[in-house]
Protein backbone atom coordinates (compact mmCIF):
# COMPACT_ATOMS: atom_id res chain seq x y z
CA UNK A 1 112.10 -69.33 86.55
CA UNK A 2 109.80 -69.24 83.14
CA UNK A 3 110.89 -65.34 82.44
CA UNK A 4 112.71 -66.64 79.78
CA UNK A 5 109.68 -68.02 78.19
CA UNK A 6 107.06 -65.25 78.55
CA UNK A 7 106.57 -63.29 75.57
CA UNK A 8 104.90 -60.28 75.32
CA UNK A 9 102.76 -61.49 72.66
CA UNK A 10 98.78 -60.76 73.42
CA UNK A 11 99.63 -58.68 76.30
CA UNK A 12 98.75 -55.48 74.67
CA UNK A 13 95.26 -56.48 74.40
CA UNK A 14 94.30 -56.29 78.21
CA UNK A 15 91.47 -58.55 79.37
CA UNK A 16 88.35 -58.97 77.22
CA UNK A 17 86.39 -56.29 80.26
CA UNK A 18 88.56 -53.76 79.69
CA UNK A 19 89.16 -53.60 76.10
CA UNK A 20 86.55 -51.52 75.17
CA UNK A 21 87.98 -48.81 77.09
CA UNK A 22 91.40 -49.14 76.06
CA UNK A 23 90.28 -48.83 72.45
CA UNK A 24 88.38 -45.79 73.30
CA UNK A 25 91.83 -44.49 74.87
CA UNK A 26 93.60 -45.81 71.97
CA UNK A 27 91.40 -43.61 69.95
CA UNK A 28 91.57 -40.22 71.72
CA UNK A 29 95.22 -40.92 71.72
CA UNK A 30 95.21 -40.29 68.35
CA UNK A 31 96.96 -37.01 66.78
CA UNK A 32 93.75 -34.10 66.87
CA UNK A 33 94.06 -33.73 62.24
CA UNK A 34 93.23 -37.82 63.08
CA UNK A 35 91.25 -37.73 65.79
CA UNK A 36 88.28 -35.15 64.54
CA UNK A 37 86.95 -38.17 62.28
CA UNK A 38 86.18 -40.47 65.32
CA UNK A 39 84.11 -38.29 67.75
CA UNK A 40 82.79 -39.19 69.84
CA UNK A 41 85.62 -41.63 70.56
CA UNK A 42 83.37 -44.33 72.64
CA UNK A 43 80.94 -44.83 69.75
CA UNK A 44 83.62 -45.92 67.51
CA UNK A 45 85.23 -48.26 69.86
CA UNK A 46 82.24 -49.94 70.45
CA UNK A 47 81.26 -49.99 66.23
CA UNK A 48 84.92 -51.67 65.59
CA UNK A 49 85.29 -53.55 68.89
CA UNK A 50 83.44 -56.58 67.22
CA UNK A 51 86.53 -56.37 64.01
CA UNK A 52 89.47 -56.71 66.19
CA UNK A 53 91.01 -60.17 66.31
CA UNK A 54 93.38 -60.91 69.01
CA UNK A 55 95.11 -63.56 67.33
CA UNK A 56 95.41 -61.26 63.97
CA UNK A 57 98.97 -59.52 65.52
CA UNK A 58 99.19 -55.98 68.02
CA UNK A 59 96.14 -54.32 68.87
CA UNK A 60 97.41 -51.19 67.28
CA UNK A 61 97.49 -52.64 64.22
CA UNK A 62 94.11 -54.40 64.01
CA UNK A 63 92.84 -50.92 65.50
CA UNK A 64 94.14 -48.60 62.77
CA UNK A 65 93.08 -51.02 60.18
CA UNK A 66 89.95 -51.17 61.54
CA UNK A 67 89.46 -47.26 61.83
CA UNK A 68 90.62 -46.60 58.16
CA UNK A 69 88.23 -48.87 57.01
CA UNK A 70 85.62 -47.39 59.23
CA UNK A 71 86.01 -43.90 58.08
CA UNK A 72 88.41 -44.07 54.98
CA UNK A 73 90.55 -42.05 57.12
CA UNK A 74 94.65 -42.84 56.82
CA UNK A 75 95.48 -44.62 60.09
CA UNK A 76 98.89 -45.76 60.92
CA UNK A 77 100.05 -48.17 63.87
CA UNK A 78 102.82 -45.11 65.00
CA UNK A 79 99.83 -42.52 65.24
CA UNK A 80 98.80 -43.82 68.42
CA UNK A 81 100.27 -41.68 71.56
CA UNK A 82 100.52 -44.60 73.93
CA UNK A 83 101.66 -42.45 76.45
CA UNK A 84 98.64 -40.71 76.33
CA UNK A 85 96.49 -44.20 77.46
CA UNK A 86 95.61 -44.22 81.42
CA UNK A 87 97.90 -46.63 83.77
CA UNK A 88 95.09 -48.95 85.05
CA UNK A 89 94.74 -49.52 81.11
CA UNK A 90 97.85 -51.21 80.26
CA UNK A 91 98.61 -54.63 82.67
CA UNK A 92 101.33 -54.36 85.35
CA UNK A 93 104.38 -56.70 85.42
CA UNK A 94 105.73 -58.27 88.09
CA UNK A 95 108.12 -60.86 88.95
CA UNK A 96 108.78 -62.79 91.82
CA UNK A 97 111.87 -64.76 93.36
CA UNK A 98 111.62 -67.96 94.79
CA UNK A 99 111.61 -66.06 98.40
CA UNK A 100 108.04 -64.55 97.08
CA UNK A 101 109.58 -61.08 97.19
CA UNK A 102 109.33 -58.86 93.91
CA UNK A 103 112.12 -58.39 92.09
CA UNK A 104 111.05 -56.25 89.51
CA UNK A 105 107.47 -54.56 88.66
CA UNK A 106 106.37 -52.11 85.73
CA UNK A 107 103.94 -51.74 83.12
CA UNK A 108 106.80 -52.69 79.79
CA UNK A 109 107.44 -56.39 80.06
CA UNK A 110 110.87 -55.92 78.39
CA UNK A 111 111.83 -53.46 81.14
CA UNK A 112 110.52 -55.43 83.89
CA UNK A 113 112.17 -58.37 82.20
CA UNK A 114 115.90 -56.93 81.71
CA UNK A 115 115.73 -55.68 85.55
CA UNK A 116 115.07 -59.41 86.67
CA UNK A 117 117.53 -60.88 84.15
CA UNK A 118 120.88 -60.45 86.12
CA UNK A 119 118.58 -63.14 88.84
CA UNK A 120 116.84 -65.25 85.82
CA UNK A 121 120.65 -65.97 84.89
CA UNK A 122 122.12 -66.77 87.95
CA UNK A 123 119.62 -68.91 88.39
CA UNK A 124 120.14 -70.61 84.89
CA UNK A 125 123.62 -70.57 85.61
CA UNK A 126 123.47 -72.15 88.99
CA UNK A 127 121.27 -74.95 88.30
CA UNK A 128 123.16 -75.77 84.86
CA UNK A 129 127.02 -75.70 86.64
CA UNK A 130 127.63 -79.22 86.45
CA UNK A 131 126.54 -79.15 82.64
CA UNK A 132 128.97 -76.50 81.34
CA UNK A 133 132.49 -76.75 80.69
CA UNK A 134 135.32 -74.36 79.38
CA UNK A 135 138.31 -74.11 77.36
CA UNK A 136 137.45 -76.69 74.20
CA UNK A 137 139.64 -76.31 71.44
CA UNK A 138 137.74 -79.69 70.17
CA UNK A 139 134.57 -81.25 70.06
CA UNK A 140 134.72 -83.30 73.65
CA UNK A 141 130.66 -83.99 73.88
CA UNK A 142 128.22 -86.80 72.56
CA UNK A 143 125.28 -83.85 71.94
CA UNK A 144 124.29 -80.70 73.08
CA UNK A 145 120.87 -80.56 73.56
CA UNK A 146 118.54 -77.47 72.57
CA UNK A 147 117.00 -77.04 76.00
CA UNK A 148 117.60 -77.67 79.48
CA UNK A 149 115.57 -78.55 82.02
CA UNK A 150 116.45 -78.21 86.30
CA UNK A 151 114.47 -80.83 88.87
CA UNK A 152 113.26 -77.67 89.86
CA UNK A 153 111.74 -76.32 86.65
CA UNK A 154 114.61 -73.84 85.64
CA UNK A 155 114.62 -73.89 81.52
CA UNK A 156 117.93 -72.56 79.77
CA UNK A 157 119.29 -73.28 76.29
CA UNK A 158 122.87 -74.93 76.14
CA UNK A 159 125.19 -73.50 73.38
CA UNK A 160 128.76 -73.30 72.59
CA UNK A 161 130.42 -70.12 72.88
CA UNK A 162 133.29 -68.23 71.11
CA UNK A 163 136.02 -67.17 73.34
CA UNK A 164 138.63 -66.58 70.58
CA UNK A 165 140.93 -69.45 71.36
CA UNK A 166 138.45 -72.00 72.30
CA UNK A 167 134.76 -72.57 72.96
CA UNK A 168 133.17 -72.96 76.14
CA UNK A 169 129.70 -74.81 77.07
CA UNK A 170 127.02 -72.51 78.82
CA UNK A 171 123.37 -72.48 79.51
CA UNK A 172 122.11 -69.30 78.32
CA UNK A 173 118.20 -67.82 78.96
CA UNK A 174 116.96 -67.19 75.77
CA UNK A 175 116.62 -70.05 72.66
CA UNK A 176 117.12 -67.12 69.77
CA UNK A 177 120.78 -65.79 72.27
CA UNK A 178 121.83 -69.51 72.30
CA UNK A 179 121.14 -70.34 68.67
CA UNK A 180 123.15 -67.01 67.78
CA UNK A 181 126.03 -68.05 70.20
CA UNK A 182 126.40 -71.71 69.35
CA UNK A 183 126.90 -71.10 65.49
CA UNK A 184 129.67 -68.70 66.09
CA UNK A 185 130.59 -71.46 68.40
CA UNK A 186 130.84 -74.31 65.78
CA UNK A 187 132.53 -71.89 63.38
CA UNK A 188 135.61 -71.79 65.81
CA UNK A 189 135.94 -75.09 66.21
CA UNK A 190 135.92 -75.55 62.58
CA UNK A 191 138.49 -73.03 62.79
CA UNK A 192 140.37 -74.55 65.50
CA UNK A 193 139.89 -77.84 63.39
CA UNK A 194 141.83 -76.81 60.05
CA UNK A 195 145.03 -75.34 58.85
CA UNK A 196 143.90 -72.60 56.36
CA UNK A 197 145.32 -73.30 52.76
CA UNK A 198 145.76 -70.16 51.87
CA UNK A 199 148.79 -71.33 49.89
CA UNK A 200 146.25 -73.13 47.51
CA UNK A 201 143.86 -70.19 48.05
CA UNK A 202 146.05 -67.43 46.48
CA UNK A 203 147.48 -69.39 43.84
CA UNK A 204 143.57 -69.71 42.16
CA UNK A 205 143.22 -66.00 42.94
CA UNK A 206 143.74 -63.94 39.10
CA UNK A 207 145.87 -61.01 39.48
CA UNK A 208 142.57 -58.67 39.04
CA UNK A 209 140.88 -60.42 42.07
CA UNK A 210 143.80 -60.20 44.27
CA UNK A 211 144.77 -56.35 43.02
CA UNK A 212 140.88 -55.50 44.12
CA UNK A 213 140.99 -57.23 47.24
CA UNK A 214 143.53 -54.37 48.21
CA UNK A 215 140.61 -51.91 48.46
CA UNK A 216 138.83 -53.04 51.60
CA UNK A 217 137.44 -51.98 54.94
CA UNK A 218 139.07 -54.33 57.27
CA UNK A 219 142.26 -52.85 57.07
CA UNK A 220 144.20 -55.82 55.08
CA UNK A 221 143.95 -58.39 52.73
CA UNK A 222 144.83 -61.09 55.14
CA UNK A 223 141.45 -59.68 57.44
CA UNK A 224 139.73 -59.67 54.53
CA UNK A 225 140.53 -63.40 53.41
CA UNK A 226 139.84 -64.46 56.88
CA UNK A 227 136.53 -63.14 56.63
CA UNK A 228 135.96 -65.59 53.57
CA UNK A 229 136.98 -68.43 55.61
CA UNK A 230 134.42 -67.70 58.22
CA UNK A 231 132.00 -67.04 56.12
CA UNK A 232 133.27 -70.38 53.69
CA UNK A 233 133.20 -72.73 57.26
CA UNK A 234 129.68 -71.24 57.86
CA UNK A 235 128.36 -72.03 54.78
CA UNK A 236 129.90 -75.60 54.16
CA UNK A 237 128.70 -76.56 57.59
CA UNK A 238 125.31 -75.42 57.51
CA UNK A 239 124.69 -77.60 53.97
CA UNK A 240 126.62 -80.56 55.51
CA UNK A 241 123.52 -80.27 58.51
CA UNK A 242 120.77 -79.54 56.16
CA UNK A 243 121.90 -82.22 53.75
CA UNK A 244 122.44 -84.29 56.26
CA UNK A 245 118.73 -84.13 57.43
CA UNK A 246 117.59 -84.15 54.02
CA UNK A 247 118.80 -86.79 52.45
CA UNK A 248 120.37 -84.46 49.85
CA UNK A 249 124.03 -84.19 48.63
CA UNK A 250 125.36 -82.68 51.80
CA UNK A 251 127.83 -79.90 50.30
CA UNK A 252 127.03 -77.61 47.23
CA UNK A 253 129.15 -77.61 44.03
CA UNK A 254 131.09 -74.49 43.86
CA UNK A 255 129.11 -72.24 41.98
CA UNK A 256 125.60 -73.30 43.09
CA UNK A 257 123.75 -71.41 46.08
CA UNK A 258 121.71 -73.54 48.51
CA UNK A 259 120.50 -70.05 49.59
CA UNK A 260 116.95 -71.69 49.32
CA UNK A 261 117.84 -74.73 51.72
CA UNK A 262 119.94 -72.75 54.24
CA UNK A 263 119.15 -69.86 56.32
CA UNK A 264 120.66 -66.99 55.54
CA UNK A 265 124.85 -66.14 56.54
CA UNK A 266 124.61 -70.31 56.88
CA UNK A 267 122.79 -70.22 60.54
CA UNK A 268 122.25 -73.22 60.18
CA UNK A 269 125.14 -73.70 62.01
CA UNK A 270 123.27 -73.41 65.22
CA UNK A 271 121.90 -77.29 63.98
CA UNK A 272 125.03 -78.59 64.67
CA UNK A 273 124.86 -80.44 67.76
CA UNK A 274 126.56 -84.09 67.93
CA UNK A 275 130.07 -85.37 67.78
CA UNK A 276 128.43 -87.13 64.28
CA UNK A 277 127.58 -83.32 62.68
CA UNK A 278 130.87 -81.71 63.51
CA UNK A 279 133.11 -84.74 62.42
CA UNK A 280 131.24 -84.81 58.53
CA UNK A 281 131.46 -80.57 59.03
CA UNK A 282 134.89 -80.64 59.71
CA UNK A 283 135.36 -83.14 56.92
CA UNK A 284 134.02 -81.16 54.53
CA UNK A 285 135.64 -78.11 55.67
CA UNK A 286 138.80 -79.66 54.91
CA UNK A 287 137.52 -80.88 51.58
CA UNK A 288 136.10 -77.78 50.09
CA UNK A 289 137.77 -74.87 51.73
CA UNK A 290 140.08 -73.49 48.86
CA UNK A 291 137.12 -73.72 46.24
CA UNK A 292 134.51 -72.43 48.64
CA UNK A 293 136.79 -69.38 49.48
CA UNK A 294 137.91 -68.45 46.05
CA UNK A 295 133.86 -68.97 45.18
CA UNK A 296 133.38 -66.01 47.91
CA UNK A 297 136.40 -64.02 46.87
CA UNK A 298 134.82 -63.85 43.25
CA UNK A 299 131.32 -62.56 44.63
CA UNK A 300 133.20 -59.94 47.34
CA UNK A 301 135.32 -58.38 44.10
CA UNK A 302 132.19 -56.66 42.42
CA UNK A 303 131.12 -55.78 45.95
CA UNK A 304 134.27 -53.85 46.39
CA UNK A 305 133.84 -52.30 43.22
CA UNK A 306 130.55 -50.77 44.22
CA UNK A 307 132.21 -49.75 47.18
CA UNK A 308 134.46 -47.92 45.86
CA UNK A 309 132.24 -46.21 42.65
CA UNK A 310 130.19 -45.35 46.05
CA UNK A 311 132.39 -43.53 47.80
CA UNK A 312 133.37 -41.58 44.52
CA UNK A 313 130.14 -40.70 44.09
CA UNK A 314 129.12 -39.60 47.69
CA UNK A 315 132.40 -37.62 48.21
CA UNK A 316 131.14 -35.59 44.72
CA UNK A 317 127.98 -35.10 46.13
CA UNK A 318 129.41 -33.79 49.11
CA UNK A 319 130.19 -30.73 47.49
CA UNK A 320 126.65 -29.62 46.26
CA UNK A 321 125.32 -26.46 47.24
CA UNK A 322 122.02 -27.48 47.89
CA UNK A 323 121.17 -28.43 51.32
CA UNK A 324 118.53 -30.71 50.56
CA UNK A 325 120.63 -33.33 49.48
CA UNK A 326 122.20 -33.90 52.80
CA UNK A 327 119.24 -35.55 54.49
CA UNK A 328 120.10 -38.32 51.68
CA UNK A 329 123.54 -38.60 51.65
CA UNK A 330 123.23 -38.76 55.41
CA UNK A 331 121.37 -41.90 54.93
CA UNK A 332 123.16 -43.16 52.74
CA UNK A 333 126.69 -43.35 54.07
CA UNK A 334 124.70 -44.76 57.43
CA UNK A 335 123.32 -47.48 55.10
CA UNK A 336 126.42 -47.79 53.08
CA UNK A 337 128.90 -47.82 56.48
CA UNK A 338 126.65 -50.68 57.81
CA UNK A 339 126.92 -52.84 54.63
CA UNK A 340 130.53 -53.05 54.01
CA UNK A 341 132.40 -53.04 57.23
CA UNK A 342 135.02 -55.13 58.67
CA UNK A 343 133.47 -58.07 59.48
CA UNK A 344 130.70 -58.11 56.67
CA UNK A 345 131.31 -60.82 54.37
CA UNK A 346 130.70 -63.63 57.53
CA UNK A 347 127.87 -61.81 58.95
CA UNK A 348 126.06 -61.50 55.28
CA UNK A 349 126.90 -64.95 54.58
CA UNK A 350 128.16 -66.60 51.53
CA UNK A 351 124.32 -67.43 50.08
CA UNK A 352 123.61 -63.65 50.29
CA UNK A 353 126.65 -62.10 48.88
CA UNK A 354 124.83 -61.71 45.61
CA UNK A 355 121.77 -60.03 47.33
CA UNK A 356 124.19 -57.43 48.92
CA UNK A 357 125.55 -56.66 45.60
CA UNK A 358 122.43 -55.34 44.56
CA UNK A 359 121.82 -53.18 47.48
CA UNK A 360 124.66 -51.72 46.58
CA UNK A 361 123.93 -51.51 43.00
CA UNK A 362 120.54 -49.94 44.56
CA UNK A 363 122.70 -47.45 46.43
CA UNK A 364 124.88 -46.42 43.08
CA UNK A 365 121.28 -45.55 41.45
CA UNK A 366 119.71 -43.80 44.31
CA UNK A 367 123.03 -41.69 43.85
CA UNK A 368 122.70 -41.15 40.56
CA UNK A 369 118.93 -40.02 40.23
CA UNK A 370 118.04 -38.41 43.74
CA UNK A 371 119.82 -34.80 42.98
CA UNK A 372 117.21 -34.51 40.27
CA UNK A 373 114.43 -35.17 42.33
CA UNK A 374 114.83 -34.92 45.71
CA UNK A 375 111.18 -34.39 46.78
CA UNK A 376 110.42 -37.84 45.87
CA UNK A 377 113.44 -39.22 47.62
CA UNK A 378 112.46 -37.45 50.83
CA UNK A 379 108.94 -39.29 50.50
CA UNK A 380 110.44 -42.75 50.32
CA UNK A 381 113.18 -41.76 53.11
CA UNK A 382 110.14 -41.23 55.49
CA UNK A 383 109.16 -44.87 55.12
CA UNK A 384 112.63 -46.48 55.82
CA UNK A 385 112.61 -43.83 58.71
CA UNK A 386 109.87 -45.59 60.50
CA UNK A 387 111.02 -48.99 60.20
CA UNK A 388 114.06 -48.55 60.46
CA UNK A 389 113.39 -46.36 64.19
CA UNK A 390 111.69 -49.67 65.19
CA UNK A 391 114.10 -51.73 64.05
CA UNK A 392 116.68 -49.68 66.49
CA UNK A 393 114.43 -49.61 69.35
CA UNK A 394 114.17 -53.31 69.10
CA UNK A 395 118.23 -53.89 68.51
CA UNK A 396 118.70 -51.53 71.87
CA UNK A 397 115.95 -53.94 73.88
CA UNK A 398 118.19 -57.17 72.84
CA UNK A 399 121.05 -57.41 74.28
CA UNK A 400 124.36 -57.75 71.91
CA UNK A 401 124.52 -61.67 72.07
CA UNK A 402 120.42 -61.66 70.73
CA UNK A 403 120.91 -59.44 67.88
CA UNK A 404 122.41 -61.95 65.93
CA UNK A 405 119.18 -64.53 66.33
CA UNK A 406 118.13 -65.43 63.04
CA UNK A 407 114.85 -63.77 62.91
CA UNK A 408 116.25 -60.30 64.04
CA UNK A 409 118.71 -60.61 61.74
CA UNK A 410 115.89 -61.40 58.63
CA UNK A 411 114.14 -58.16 59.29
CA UNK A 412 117.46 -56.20 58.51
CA UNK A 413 117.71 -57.71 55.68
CA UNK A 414 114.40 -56.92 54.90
CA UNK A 415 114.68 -53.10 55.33
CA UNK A 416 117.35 -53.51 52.58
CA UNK A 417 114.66 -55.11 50.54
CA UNK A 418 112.71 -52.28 50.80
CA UNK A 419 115.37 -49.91 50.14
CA UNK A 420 115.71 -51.19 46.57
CA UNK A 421 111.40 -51.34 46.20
CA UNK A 422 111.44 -47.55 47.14
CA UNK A 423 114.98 -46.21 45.80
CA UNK A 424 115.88 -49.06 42.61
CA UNK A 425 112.85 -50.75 41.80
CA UNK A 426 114.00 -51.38 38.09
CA UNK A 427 116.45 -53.57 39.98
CA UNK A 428 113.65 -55.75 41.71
CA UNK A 429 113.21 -57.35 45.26
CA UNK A 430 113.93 -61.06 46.47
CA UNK A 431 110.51 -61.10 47.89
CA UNK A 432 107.45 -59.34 48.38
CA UNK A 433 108.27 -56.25 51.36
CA UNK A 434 106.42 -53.48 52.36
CA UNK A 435 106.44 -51.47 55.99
CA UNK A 436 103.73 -53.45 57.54
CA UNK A 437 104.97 -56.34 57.12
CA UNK A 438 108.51 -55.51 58.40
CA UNK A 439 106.24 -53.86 61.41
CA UNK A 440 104.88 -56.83 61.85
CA UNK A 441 108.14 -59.17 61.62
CA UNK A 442 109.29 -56.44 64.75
CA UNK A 443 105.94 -57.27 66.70
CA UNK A 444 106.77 -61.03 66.61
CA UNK A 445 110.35 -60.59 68.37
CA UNK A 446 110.96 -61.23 72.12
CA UNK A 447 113.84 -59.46 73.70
């Protein structure tokens, strides 16, 4: 009953008597153009065994720093062949039911852990019954609380949960899956909570906004309005929270981000817990909904735009007779298709509609300069190609209803970041990025 809580943080390591020879392992596991600099492999392990600091992050990681520092030798964290390292040097999993009897056993925690999760949520879900409740079309609670607990030691995490026309209460296994759930939660019974002015809406809408709201992926205008009221009720709700807790104004001016005060696409709306936060968020939902959305509408238009000179530009491209120039166009329409989808403007969130304006601004310029140097593009593709084949692997170890945990979400947005660093740097980055730290950020995730 604590699967839920074991992360496989450390775990990597092995115990202190057998690290030596795992970092031996680790070392002939390396490719042979690598390997030929640390011969013989047991005298290295033992020189860097002394640098490696548990706490510092994966062993891989300390390793190949380590190693390159040894020998001045270019050591990454993917050169390792960790197939390659001997079974009785990597720890063995195993989890047992209440009975005693193993229910699942394997040398990958996440494995071991997704074959005993059908059991570790029946048993959340049987010992938190009498807590959850279904079909709420309004707030009917005095608080949910962030964690459960059983008399028997079960821990789940209570959150409300979309189910289109209402919300129900459940007790899920995971804190980052029930802080995803329960802000799409509160956002539909915001929703639920309001009749959407779009009378008032439309009539502050120039004719130039609403003639470029016509070009759009979700198939209509009215989808594409909607979209800006989700993403309008996340953002109002998540200042009313943090303001709230604060002591600051609780909702924005029109016009002035709180990007700094809110996590990003407003999650803050997994903070919103008590009858006391959803009565001032629905308040202020009511209050500000017609500025907030036209606010959005004018930061979606030049998005659109992009969106459009995009396309133009990749369907010219399209045409070249050089066959290098696929590998990048191939990217980009993957990168492009997964900005500006149905959907996108409440999953970016209001506070980082500007952001994703410049990744596609980023995109335009890659466009514009790559056909006349290629070589160089190709170079930089390689680095997005490695995090972003982590980044996948992780996103296929979650399951859907975790992918949309804050932190997971942060290190897409940080691939983007480095997109511009490698592709636009003229256009600049919110923050420092590089591939080992967004290696890093995947490390720290639990599925």
């Amino acid at each position: 009953d604590r699967l839920n809580q074991v992360t496989s943080t450390g775990f990597d390591w092995h115990v202190p008597g057998f690290r030596e020879d795992l970092v031996t392992a680790l070392i002939r596991a390396l490719p042979k153009g690598i390997r030929r600099s640390f011969v013989p492999a047991p005298d290295h392990a033992r020189a860097v065994l002394g640098d490696l600091d548990p706490s510092a992050g994966p062993l891989v990681e300390s390793l190949a720093a380590a190693l390159q520092r040894r020998a001045g030798v270019p050591v990454r964290p993917g050169d390792f062949e960790l197939e390659r390292i001997p079974p009785h040097l990597r720890l063995t999993f195993a989890v047992d039911g209440p009975d005693g009897a193993v229910l699942a056993s394997g040398k990958d925690l996440e494995a071991v852990r997704d074959a005993a999760t059908p059991d570790l949520r029946r048993q959340v879900r049987a010992a938190s019954s009498s807590l959850e409740r279904t079909g709420m079309t309004s707030w009917e609670l005095d608080t949910v609380q962030e964690t459960f607990a059983s008399d028997s030691g079960v821990i789940g995490y209570p959150a409300l949960v979309d189910t289109g026309a209402a919300v129900d209460l459940r007790v899920l296994p995971t804190r980052g899956e029930a802080q995803a759930q329960h802000r799409l939660g509160v956002r539909r019974l915001l929703l639920l909570g309001i009749t959407p002015p779009w009378k008032q809406i439309l009539a502050r809408l120039s004719n130039t906004q609403k003639l470029a709201l016509g070009t759009n992926p979700h198939g209509s205008v009215p989808n594409l309005l909607a979209d800006c009221l989700a993403a309008a009720v996340d953002a109002i709700s998540a200042e009313v929270v943090t303001g709230a807790r604060s002591g600051q104004p609780s909702v924005n001016q029109p016009g002035v981000s709180q990007a700094s005060s809110a996590e990003p696409g407003g999650q803050t709306g997994h903070r919103v817990r008590s009858r006391e936060d959803v009565e001032s968020a629905l308040a202020a939902v009511r209050t500000h909904t017609t500025s907030r959305v036209v606010q959005i509408v004018g930061d979606v238009v030049p998005i659109l735009a992009a969106h459009v000179r995009i396309a133009a530009a990749v369907t010219a491209l399209e045409s070249s007779s050089n066959p290098a120039v696929r590998p990048m166009l191939a990217d980009v329409q993957a990168q492009w298709s997964a900005l500006v989808r149905p959907g996108f403007i409440a999953d970016t969130g209001a506070a980082r509609l500007v952001d994703l304006h410049r990744y596609l601004r980023a995109i335009e310029h890659r466009l514009d300069k790559a056909p006349s140097n290629l070589a160089r593009d190709a170079q930089a593709l390689e680095q997005v190609d490695l995090v972003e084949g982590r980044y996948a692997d992780l996103l296929e170890s979650l399951r859907p209803s975790q992918r949309g945990a804050a932190d997971v979400v942060a290190i897409g947005w940080m691939i983007e970041e480095l997109r511009v660093s490698l592709f636009a740097q003229t256009l600049g980055t919110a923050h420092s990025v590089s591939p080992q730290r967004i290696v890093k950020a995947i490390a720290k995730i639990t599925p």
